[in-house]
Protein backbone atom coordinates (compact mmCIF):
# COMPACT_ATOMS: atom_id res chain seq x y z
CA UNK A 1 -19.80 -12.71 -20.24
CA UNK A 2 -17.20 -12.71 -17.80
CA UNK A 3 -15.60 -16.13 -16.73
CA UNK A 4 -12.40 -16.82 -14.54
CA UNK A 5 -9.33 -17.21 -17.21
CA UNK A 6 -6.77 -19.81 -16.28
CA UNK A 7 -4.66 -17.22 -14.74
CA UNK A 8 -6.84 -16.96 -12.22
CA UNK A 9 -6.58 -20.73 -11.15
CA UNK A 10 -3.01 -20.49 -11.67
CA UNK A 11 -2.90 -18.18 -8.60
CA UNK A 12 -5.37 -19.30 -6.44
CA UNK A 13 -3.60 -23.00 -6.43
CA UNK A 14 -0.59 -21.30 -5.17
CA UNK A 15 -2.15 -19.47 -2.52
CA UNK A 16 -2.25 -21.07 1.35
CA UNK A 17 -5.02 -18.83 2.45
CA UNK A 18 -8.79 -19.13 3.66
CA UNK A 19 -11.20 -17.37 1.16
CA UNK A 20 -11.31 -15.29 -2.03
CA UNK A 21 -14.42 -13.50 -2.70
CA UNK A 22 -14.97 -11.90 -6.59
CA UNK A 23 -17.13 -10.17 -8.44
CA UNK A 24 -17.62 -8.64 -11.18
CA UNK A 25 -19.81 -5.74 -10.81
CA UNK A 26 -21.46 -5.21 -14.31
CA UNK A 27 -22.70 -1.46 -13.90
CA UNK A 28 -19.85 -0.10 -12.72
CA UNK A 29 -17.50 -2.39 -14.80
CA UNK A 30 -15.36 -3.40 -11.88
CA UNK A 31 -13.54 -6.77 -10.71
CA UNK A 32 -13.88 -6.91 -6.84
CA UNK A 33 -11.63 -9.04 -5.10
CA UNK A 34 -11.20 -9.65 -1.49
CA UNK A 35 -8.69 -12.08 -0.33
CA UNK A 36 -9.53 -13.38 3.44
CA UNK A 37 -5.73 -15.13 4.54
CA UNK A 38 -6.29 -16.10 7.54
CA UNK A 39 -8.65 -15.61 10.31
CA UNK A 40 -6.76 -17.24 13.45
CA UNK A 41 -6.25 -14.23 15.24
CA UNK A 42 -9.23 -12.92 14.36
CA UNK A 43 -11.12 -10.97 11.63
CA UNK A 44 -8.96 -10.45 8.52
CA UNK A 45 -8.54 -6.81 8.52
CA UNK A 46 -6.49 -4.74 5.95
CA UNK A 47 -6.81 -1.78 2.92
CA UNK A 48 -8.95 -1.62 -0.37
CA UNK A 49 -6.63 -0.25 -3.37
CA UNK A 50 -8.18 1.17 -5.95
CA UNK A 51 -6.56 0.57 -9.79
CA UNK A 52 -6.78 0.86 -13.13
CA UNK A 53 -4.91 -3.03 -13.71
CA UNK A 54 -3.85 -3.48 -17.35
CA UNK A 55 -5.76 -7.34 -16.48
CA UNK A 56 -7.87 -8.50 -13.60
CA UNK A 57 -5.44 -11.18 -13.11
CA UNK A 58 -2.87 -8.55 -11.96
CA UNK A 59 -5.41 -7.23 -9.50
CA UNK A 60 -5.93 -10.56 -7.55
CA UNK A 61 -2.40 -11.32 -7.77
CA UNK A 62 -2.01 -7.90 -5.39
CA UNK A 63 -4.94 -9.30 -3.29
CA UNK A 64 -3.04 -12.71 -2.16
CA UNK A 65 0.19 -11.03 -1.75
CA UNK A 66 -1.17 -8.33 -0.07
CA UNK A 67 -3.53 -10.05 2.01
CA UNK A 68 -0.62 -12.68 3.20
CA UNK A 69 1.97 -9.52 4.17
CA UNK A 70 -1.16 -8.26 6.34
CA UNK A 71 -1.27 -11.48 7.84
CA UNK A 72 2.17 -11.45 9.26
CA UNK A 73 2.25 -7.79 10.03
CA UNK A 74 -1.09 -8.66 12.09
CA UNK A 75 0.61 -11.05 14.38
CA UNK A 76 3.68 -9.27 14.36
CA UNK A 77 2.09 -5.93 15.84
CA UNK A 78 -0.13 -8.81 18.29
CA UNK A 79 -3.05 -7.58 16.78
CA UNK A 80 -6.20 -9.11 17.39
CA UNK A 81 -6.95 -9.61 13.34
CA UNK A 82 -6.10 -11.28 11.02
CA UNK A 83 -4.88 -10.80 7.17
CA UNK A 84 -6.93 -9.61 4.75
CA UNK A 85 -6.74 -6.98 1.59
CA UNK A 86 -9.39 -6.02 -1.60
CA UNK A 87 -8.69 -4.47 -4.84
CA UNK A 88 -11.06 -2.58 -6.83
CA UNK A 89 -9.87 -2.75 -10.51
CA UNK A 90 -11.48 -0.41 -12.09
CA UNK A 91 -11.68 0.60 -15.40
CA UNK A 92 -10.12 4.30 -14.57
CA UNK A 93 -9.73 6.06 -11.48
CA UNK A 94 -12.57 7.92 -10.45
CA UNK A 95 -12.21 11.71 -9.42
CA UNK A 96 -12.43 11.79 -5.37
CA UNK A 97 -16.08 13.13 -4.59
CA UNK A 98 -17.51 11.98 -7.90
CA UNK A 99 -20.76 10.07 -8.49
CA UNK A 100 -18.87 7.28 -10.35
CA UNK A 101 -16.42 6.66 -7.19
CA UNK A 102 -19.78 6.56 -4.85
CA UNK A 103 -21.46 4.70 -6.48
CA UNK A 104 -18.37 1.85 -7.17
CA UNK A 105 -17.84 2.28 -3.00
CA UNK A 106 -21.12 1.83 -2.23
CA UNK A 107 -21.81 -1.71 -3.63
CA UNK A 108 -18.12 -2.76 -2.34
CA UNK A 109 -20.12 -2.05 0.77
CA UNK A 110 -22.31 -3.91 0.07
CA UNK A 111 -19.93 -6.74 -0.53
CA UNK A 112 -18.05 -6.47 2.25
CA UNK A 113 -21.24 -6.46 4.45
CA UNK A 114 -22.28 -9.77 3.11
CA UNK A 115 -19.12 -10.88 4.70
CA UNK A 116 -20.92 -10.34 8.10
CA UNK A 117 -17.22 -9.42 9.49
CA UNK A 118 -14.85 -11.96 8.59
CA UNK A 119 -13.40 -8.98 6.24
CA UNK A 120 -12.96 -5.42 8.12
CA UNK A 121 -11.56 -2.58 5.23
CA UNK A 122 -9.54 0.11 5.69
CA UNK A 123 -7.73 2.14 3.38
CA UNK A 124 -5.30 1.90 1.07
CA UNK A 125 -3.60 2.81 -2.69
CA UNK A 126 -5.88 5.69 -3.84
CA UNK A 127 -8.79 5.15 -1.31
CA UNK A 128 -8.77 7.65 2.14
CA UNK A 129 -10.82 8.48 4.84
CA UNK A 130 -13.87 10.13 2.73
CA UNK A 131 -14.04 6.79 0.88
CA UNK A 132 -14.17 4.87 4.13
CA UNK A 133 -17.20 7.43 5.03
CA UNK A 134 -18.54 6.15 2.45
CA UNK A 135 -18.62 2.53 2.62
CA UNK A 136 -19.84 2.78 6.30
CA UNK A 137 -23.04 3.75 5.00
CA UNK A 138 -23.55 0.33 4.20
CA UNK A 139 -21.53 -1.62 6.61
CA UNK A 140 -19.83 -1.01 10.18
CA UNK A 141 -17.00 -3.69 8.70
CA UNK A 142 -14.56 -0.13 8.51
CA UNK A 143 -11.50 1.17 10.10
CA UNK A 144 -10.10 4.12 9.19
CA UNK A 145 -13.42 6.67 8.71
CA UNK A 146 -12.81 10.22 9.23
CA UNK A 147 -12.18 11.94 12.77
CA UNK A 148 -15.70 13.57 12.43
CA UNK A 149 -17.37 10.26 11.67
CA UNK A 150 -15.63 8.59 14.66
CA UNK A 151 -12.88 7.23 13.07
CA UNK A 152 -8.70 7.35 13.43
CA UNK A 153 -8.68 9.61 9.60
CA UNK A 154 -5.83 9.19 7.48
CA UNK A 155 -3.32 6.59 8.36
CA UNK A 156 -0.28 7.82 6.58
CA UNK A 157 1.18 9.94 9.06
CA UNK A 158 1.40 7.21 11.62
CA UNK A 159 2.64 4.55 8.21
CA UNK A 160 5.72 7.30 7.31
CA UNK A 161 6.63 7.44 11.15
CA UNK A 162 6.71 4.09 11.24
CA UNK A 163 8.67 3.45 8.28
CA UNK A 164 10.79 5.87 9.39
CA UNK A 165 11.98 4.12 13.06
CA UNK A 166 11.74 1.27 11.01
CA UNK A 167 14.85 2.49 8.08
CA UNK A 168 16.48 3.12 12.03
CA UNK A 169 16.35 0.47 13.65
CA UNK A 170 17.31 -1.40 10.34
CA UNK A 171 20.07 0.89 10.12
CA UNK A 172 21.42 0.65 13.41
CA UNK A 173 21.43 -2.89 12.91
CA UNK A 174 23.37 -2.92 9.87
CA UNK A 175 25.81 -0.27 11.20
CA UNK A 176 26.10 0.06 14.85
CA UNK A 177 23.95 3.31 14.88
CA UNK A 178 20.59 4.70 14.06
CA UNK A 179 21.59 7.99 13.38
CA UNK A 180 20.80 9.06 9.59
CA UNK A 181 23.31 12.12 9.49
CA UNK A 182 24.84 12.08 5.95
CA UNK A 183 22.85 8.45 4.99
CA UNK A 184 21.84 7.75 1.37
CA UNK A 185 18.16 7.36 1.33
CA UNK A 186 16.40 6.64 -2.01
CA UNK A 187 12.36 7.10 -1.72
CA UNK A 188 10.70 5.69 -4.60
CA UNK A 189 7.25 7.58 -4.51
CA UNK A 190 6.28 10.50 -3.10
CA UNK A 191 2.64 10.26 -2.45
CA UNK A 192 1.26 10.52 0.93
CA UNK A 193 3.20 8.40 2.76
CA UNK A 194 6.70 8.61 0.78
CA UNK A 195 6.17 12.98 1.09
CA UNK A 196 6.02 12.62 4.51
CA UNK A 197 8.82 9.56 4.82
CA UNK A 198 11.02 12.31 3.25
CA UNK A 199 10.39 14.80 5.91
CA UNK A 200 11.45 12.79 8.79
CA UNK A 201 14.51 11.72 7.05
CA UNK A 202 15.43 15.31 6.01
CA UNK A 203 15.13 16.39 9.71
CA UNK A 204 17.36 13.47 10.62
CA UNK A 205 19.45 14.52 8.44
CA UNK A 206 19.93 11.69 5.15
CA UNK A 207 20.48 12.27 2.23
CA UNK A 208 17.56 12.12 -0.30
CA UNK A 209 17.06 10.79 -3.86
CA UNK A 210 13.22 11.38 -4.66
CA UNK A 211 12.07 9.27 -7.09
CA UNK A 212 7.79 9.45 -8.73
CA UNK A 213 6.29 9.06 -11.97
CA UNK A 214 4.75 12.51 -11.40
CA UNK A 215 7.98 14.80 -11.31
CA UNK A 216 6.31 17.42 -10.34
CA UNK A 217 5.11 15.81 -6.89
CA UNK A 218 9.09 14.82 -6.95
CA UNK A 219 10.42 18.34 -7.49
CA UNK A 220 7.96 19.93 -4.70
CA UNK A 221 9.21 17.42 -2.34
CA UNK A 222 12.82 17.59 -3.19
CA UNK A 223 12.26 21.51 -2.97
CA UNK A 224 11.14 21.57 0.95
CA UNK A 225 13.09 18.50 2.23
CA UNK A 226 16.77 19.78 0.43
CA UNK A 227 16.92 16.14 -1.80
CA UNK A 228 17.64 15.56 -5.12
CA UNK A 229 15.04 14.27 -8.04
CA UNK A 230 16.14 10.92 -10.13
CA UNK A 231 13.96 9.76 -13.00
CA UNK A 232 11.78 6.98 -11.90
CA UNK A 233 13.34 4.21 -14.33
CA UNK A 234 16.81 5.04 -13.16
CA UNK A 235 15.92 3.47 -9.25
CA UNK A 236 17.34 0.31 -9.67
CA UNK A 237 20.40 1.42 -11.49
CA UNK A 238 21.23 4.54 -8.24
CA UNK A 239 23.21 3.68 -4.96
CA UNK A 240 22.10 4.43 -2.18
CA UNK A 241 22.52 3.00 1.53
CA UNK A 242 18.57 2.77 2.19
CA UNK A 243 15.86 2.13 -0.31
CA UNK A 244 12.44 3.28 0.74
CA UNK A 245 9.96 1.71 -2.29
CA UNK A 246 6.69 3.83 -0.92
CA UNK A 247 5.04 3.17 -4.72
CA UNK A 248 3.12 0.19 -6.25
CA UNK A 249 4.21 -2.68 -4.60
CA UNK A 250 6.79 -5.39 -6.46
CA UNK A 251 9.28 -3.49 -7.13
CA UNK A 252 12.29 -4.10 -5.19
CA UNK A 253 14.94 -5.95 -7.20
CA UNK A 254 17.89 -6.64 -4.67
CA UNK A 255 20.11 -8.64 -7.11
CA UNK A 256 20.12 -4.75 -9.07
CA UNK A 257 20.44 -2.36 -6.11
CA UNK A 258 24.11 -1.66 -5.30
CA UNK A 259 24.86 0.45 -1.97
CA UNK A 260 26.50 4.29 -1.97
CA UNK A 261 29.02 2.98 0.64
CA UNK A 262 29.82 -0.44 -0.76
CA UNK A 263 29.25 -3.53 -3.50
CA UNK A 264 26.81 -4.82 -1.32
CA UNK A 265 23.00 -4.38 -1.97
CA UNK A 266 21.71 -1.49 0.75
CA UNK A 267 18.97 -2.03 3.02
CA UNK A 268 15.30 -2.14 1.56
């Protein structure tokens, strides 16, 4: 039997947003959760992670941040949505393409088609276009489908660019310039939107520390893009003028980070 533990209250009291939908899906073992924020500019709209949590506690607490940050970046970008996220904590990770993983994305589907639109999914940590093909065989609440199913396909090109004008414009505020020639950049994950962060900023020319708990991604990304691997539990200890954190989220410590240039913490 699976009740909501006192953590969970503990959150949701310190939440300001509109709705949080869970449940518990007993065949595939899986906590759903899918945090609506705020619907004032229109549908909540934002990514489905997929994780292995070490408590289900840990995965809601991702949903309310998560869902709040999409919020703001909503209304920032004058989007017509408005802030929304889901987890899937799942047991383990299934393989992409497996029977296991369809059949967990198919009754999210479901969910999020009971929702009759307040919640439109997209993608997000370890879900992709072929998962969003997926749920839209149950609902047409989906953004982010493959090119050959109609949709935009994989979104982290168009995240690393903008991260990338973003470190510019954050560095040209900081120091009069947004050129990266010589700049210490520290990525912290390499996946698929930290790989391709770290080609932009090679071809601007920065400086790169490469940072992943799979060092071999790292290395192969360090190879093409001329940086330099650092173990991932040495981040917070490493100057650097820019820190990119493109892993799991809550990580950034600024009271630890110390610049290359200076005492001062660098940009984040």
């Amino acid at each position: 039997m699976h009740t909501l533990v006192p953590v969970f209250e503990d959150l949701l009291a310190g939440w300001d947003g509109e709705e949080i939908v869970t449940r518990y899906d007993g065949p595939t073992e899986t906590w759903m959760f899918v945090g609506v924020h705020s619907t004032v500019l229109g549908p909540a709209m934002g990514g489905t992670r997929m994780k292995a949590y070490s408590a289900p506690g840990d995965g809601l607490g991702d949903v309310l941040r998560l869902s709040q940050a999409m919020t703001f970046k909503q209304a920032a970008a004058h989007l017509p949505y408005g802030g929304g996220k889901a987890v899937l904590a799942v047991p383990n990770v299934p393989p992409p393409g497996s029977s296991a993983r369809r059949e967990i994305l198919l009754r999210y589907a479901a969910l999020v088609d009971s929702l009759h639109g307040t919640y439109v999914t997209a993608a997000d940590m370890n879900t992709g276009a072929p998962d969003m093909d997926v749920i839209g065989e149950r609902t047409n609440h989906v953004l982010g489908r493959s090119r050959d199913r109609g949709g935009s396909g994989d979104p982290a090109p168009g995240t690393a660019l903008g991260v990338f004008h973003g470190i510019r414009s954050a560095w040209r505020h900081v120091s009069g310039s947004a050129e990266l020639d010589g700049v210490v950049v520290l990525v912290q994950g390499v996946g698929s939107v930290g790989d391709r962060l770290a080609d932009h900023l090679g071809e601007a020319g920065a400086h790169l520390l490469l940072a992943d708990v799979d060092e071999g991604r790292a290395e192969k990304t360090a190879e093409r893009v001329g940086g330099t691997v650092i173990q991932p539990d040495s981040v917070i200890a490493t100057a650097c003028d820019v820190f990119a954190p493109c892993a799991a989220g809550v990580v950034r410590m600024p009271r630890c980070l110390r610049s290359a240039a200076s005492s001062t913490p660098p940009i984040t």
